[in-house]
N, C-alpha and C. Protein backbone atom coordinates (compact mmCIF):
# COMPACT_ATOMS: atom_id res chain seq x y z
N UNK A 1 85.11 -42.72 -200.43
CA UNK A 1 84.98 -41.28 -200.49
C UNK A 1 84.87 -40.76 -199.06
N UNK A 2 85.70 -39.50 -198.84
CA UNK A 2 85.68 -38.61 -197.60
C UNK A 2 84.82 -37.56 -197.51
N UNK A 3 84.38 -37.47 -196.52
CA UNK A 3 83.93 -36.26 -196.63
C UNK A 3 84.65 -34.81 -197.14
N UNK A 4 85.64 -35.23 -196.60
CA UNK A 4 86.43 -33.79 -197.41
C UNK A 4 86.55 -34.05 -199.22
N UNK A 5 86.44 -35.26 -199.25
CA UNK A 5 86.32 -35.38 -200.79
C UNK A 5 85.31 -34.97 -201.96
N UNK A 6 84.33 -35.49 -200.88
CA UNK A 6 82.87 -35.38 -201.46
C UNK A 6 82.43 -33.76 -201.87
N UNK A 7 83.12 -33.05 -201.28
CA UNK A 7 82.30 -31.69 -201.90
C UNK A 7 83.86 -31.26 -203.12
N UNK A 8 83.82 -31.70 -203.81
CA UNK A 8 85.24 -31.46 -204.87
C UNK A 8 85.29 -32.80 -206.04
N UNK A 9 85.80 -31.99 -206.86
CA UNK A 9 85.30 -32.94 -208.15
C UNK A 9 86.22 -33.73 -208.05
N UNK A 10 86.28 -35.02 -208.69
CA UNK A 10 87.28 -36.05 -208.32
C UNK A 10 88.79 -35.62 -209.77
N UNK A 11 87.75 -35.13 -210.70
CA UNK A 11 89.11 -34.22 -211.56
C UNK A 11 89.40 -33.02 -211.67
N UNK A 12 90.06 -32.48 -211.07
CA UNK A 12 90.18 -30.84 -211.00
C UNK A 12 90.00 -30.25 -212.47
N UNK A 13 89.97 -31.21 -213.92
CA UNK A 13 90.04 -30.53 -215.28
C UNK A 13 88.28 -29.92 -214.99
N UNK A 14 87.41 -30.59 -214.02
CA UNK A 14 85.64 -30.75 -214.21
C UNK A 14 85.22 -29.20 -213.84
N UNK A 15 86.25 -28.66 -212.51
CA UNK A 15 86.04 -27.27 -212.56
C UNK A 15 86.00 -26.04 -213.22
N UNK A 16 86.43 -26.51 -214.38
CA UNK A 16 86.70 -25.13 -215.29
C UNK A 16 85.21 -25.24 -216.33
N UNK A 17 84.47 -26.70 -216.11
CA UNK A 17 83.49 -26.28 -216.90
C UNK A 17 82.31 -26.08 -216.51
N UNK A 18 81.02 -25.34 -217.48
CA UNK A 18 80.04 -24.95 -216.68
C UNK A 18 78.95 -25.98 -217.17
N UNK A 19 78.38 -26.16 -216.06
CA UNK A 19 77.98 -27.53 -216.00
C UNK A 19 75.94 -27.37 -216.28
N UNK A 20 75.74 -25.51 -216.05
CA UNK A 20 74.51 -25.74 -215.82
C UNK A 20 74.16 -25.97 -217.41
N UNK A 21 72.86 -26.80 -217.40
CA UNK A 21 72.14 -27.49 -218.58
C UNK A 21 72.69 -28.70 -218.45
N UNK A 22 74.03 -29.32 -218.19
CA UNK A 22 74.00 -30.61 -218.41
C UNK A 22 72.52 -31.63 -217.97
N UNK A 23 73.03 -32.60 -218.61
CA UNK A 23 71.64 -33.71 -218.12
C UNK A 23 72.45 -34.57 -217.28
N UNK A 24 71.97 -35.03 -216.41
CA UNK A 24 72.12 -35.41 -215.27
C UNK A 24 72.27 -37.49 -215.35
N UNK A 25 72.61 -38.10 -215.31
CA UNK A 25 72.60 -39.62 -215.38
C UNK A 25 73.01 -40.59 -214.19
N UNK A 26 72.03 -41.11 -213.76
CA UNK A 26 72.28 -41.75 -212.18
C UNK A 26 72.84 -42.95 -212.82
N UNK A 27 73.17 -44.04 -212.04
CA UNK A 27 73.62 -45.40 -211.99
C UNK A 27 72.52 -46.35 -212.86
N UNK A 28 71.38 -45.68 -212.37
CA UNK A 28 70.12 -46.65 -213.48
C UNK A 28 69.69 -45.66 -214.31
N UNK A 29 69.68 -44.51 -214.62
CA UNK A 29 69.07 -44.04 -215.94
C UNK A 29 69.48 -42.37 -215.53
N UNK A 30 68.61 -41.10 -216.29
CA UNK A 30 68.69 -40.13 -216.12
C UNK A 30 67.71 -39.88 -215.13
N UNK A 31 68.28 -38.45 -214.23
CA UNK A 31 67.60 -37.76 -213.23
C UNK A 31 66.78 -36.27 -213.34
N UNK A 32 67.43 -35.67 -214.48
CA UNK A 32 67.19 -33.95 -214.52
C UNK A 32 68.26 -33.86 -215.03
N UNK A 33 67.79 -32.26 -214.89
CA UNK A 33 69.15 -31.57 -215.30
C UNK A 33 69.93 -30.32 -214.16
N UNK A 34 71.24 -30.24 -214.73
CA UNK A 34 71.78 -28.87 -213.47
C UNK A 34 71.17 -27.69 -213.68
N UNK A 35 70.97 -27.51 -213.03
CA UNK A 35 70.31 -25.88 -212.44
C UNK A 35 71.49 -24.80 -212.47
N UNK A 36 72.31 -25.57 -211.49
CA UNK A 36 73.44 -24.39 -210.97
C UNK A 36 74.51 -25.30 -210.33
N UNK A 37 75.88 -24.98 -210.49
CA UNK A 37 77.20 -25.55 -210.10
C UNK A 37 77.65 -24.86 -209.85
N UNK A 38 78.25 -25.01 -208.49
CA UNK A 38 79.09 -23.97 -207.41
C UNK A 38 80.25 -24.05 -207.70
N UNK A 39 80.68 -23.31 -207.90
CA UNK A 39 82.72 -22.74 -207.79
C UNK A 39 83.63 -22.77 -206.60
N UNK A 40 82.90 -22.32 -205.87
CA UNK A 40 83.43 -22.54 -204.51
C UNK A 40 84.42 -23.67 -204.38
N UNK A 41 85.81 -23.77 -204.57
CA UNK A 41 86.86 -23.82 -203.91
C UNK A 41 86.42 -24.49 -202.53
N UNK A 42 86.89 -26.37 -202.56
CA UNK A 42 85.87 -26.81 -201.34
C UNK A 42 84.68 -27.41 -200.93
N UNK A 43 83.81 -26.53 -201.44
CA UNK A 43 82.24 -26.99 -201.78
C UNK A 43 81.78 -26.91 -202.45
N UNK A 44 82.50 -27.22 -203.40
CA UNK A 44 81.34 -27.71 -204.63
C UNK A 44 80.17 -28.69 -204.83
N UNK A 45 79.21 -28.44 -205.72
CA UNK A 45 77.80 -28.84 -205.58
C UNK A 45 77.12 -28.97 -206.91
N UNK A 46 76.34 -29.56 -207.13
CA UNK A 46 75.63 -29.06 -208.40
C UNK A 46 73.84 -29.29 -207.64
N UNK A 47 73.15 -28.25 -208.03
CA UNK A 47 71.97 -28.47 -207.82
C UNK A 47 71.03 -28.68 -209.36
N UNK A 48 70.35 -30.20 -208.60
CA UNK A 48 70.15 -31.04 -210.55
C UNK A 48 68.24 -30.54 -210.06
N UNK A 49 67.80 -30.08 -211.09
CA UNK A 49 66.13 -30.37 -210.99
C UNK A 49 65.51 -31.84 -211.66
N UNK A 50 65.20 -32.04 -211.01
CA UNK A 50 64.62 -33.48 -211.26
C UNK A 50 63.14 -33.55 -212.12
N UNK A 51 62.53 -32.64 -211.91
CA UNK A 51 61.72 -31.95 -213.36
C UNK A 51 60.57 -33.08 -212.74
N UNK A 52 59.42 -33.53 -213.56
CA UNK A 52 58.47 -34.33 -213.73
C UNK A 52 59.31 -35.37 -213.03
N UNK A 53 59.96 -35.87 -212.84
CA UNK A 53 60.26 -37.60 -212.96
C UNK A 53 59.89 -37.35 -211.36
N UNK A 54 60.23 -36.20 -210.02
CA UNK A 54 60.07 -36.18 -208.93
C UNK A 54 59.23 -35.18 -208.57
N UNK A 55 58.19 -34.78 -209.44
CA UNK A 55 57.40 -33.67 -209.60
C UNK A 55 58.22 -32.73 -209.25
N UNK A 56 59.04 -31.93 -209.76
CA UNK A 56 59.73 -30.87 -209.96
C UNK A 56 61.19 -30.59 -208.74
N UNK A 57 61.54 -31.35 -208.33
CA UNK A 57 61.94 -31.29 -206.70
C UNK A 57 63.46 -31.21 -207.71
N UNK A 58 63.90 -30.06 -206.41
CA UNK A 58 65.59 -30.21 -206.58
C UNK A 58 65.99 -30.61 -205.49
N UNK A 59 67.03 -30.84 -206.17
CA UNK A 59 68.38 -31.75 -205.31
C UNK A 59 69.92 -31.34 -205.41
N UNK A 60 70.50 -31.28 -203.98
CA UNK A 60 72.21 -30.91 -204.50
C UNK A 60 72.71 -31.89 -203.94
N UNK A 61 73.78 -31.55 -204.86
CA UNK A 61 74.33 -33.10 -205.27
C UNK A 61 75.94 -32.78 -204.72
N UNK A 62 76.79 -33.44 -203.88
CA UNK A 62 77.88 -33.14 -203.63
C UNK A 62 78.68 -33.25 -204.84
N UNK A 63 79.60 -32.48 -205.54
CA UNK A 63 80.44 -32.63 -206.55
C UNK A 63 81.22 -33.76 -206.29
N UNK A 64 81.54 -34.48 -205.64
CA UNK A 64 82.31 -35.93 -205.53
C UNK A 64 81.74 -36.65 -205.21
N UNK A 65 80.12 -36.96 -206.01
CA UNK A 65 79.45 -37.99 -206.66
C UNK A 65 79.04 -38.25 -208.20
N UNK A 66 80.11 -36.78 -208.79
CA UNK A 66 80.32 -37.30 -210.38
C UNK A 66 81.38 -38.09 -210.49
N UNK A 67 80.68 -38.80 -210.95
CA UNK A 67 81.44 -40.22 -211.48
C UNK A 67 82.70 -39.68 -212.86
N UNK A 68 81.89 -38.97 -213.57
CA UNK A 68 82.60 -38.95 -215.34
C UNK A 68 82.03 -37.85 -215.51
N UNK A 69 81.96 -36.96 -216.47
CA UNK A 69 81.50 -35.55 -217.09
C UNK A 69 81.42 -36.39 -218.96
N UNK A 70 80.45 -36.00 -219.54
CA UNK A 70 80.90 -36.19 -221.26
C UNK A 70 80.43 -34.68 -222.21
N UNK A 71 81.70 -34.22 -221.89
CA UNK A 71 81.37 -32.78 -222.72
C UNK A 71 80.60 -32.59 -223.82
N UNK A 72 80.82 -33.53 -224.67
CA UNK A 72 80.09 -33.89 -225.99
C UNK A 72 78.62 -34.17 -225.81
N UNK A 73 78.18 -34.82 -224.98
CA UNK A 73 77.12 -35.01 -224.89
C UNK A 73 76.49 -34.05 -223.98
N UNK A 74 77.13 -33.61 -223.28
CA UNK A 74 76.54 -32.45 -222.54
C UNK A 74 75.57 -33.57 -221.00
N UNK A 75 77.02 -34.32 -220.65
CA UNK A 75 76.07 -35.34 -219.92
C UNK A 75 76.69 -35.65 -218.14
N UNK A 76 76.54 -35.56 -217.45
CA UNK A 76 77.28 -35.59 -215.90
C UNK A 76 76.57 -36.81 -215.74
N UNK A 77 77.68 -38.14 -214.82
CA UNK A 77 77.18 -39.10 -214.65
C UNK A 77 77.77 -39.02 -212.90
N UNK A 78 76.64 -39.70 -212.20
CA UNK A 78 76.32 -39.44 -210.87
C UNK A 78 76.52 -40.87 -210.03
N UNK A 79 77.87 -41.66 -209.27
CA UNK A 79 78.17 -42.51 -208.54
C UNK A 79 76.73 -42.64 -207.29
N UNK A 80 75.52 -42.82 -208.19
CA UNK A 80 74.27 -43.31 -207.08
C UNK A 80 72.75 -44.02 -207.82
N UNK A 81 72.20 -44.48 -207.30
CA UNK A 81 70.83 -44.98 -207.83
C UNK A 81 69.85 -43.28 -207.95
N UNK A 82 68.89 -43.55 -208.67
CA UNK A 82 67.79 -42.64 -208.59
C UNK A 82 66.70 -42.85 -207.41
N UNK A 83 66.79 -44.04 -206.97
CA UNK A 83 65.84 -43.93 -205.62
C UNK A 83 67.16 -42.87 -204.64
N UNK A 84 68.23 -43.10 -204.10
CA UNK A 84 68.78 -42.66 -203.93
C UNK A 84 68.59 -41.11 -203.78
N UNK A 85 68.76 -40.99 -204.64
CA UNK A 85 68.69 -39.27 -205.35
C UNK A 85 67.07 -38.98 -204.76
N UNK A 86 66.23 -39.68 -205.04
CA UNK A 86 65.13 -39.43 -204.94
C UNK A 86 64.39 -39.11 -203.48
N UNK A 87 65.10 -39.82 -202.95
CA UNK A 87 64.75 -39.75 -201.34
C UNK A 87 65.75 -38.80 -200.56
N UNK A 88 66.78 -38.14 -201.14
CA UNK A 88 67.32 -37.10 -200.63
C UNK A 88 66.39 -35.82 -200.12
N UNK A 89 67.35 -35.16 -199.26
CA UNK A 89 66.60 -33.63 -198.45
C UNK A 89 66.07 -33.00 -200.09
N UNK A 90 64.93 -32.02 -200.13
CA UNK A 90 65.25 -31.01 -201.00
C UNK A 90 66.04 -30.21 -200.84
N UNK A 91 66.19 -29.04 -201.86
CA UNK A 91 67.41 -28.48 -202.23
C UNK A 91 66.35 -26.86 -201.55
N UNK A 92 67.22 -26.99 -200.22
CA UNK A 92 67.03 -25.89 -199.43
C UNK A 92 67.43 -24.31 -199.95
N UNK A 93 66.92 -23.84 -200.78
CA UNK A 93 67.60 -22.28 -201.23
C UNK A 93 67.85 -21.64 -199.93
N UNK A 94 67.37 -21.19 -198.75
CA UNK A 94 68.18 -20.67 -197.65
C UNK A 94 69.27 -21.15 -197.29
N UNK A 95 69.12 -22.28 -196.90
CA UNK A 95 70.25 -22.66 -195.91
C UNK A 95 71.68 -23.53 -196.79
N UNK A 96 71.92 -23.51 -198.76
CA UNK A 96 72.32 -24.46 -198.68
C UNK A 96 74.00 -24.35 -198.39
N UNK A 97 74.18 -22.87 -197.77
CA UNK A 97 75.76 -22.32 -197.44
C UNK A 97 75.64 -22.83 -196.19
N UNK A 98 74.97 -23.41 -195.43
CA UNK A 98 74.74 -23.79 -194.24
C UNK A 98 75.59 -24.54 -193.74
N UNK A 99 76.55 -24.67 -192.90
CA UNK A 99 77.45 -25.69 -192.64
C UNK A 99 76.70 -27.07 -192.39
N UNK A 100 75.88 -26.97 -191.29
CA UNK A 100 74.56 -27.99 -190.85
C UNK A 100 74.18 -28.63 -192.08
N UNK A 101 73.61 -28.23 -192.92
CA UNK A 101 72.96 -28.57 -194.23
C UNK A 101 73.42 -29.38 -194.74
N UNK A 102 74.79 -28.41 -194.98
CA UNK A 102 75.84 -29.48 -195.63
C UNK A 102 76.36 -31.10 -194.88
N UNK A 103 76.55 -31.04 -194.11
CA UNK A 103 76.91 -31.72 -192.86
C UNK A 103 75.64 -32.93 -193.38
N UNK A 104 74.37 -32.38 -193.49
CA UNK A 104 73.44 -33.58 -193.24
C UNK A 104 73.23 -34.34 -194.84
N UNK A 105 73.58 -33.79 -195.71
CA UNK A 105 74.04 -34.25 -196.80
C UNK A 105 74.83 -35.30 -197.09
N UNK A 106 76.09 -34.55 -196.26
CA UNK A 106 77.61 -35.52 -196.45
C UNK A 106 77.23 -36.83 -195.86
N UNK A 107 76.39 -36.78 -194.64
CA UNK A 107 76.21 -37.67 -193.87
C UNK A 107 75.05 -38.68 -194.44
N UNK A 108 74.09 -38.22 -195.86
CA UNK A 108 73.19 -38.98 -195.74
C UNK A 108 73.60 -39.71 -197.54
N UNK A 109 74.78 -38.83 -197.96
CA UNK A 109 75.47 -39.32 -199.15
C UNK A 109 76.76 -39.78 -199.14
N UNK A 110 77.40 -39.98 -197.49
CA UNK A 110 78.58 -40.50 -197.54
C UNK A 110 78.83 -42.07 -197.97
N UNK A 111 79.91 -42.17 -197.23
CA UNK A 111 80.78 -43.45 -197.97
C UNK A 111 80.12 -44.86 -197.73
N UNK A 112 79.14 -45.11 -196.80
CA UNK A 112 78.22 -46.27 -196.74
C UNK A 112 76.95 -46.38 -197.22
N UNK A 113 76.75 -44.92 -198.36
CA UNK A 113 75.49 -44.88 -198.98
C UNK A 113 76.10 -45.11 -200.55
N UNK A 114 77.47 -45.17 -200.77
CA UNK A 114 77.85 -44.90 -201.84
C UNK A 114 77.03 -46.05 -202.87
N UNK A 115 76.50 -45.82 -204.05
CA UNK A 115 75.77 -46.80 -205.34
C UNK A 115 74.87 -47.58 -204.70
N UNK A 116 74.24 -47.49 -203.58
CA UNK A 116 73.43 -48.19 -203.33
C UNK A 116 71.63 -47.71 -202.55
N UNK A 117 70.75 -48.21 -202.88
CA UNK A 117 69.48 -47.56 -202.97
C UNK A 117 68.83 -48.33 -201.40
N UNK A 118 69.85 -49.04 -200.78
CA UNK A 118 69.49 -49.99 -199.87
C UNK A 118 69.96 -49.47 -198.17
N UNK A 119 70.68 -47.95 -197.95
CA UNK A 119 71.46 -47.62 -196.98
C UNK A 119 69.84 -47.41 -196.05
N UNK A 120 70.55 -47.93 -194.83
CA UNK A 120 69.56 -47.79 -193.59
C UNK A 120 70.18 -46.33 -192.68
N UNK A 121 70.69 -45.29 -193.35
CA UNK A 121 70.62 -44.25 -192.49
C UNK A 121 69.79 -43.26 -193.28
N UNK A 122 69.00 -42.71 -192.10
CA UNK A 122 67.93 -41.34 -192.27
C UNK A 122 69.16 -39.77 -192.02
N UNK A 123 68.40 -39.09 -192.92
CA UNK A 123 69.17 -37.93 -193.54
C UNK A 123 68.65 -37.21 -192.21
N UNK A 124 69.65 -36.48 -191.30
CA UNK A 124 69.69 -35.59 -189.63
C UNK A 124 69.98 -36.28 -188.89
N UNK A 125 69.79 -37.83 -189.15
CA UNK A 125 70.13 -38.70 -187.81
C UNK A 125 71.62 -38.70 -187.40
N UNK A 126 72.49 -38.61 -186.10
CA UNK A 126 73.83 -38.85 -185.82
C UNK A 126 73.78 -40.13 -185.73
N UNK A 127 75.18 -40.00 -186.31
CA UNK A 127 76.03 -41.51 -186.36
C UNK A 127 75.92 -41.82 -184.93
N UNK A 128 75.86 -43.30 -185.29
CA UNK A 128 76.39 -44.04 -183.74
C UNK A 128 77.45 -44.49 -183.27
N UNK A 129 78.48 -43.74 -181.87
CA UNK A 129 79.54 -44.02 -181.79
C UNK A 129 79.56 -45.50 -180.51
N UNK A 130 80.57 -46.28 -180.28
CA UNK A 130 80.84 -47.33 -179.60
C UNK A 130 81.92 -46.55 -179.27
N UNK A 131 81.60 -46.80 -177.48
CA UNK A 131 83.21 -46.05 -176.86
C UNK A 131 82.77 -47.50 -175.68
N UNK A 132 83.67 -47.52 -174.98
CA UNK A 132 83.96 -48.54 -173.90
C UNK A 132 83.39 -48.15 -172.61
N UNK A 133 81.74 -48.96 -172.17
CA UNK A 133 81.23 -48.57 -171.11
C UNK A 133 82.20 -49.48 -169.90
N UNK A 134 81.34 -49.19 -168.97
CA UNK A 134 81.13 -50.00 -167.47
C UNK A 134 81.78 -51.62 -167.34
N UNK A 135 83.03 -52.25 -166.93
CA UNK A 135 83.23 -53.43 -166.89
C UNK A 135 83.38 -53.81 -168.53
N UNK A 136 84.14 -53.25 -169.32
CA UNK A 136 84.17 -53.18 -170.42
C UNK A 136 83.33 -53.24 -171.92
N UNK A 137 81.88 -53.56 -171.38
CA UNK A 137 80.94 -52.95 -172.19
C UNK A 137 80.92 -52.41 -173.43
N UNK A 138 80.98 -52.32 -174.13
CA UNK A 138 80.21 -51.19 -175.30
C UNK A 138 78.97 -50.58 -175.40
N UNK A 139 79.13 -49.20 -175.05
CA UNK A 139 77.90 -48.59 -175.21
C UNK A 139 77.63 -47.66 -176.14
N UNK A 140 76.08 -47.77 -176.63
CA UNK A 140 75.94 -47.09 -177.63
C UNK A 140 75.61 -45.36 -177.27
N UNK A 141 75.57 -44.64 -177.94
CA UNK A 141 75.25 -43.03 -177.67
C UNK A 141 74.76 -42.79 -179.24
């Protein structure tokens, strides 16, 4: 998954439906339910409340970490663990049009955090690039 991917549903049929009330289903069990699902063309999102299970804490969720939708059941299934989910930013009501925001999201739900509850990057931290120091070196920044 890309970042340009990650905010867009992986089936364009998922946009036409409205998602708030669904119940929410991580990789190991259920999380909450949606609150609210963005339309936005681009950035799409769903913000899930996690209710009691995280004492009430919301969370947005990039739309290209639904895995599957089950209309029938009224059920969105979510490509991540619940620790995962759990240790995410809260769900900032100011800022979450925020480019930044978003940015620290993509970055703390991208493609080396994907299904796994075990990723060693902290959500604001920049990536680390390797460019070619001094006498050919690698240095970190």
């Amino acid at each position: 998954m890309t970042t340009s991917t990650l905010w867009r549903y992986d089936d364009p049929a998922w946009d036409k439906i409205d998602l708030v009330g669904y119940s929410v289903e991580a990789l190991d069990g259920e999380i909450g339910t949606i609150d609210e699902a963005s339309q936005e063309t681009g950035t799409r999102y769903l913000v899930v409340d996690t209710g009691p299970w995280v004492f009430g804490k919301k969370v947005m969720l990039p739309a290209g970490l639904v895995e599957r939708i089950d209309v029938s059941r009224k059920r969105a299934y979510i490509a991540q663990t619940k620790d995962v989910i759990k240790r995410a930013p809260e769900f900032n009501e100011a800022r979450h049009h925020d480019r930044r925001y978003r940015e620290a999201l993509a970055f703390y739900y991208g493609p080396s955090r994907a299904a796994t509850s075990q990723g060693s990057r902290r959500v604001g931290a920049e990536p680390t690039t390797v460019r070619p120091g001094r006498r050919g070196r690698a240095e970190r920044s």
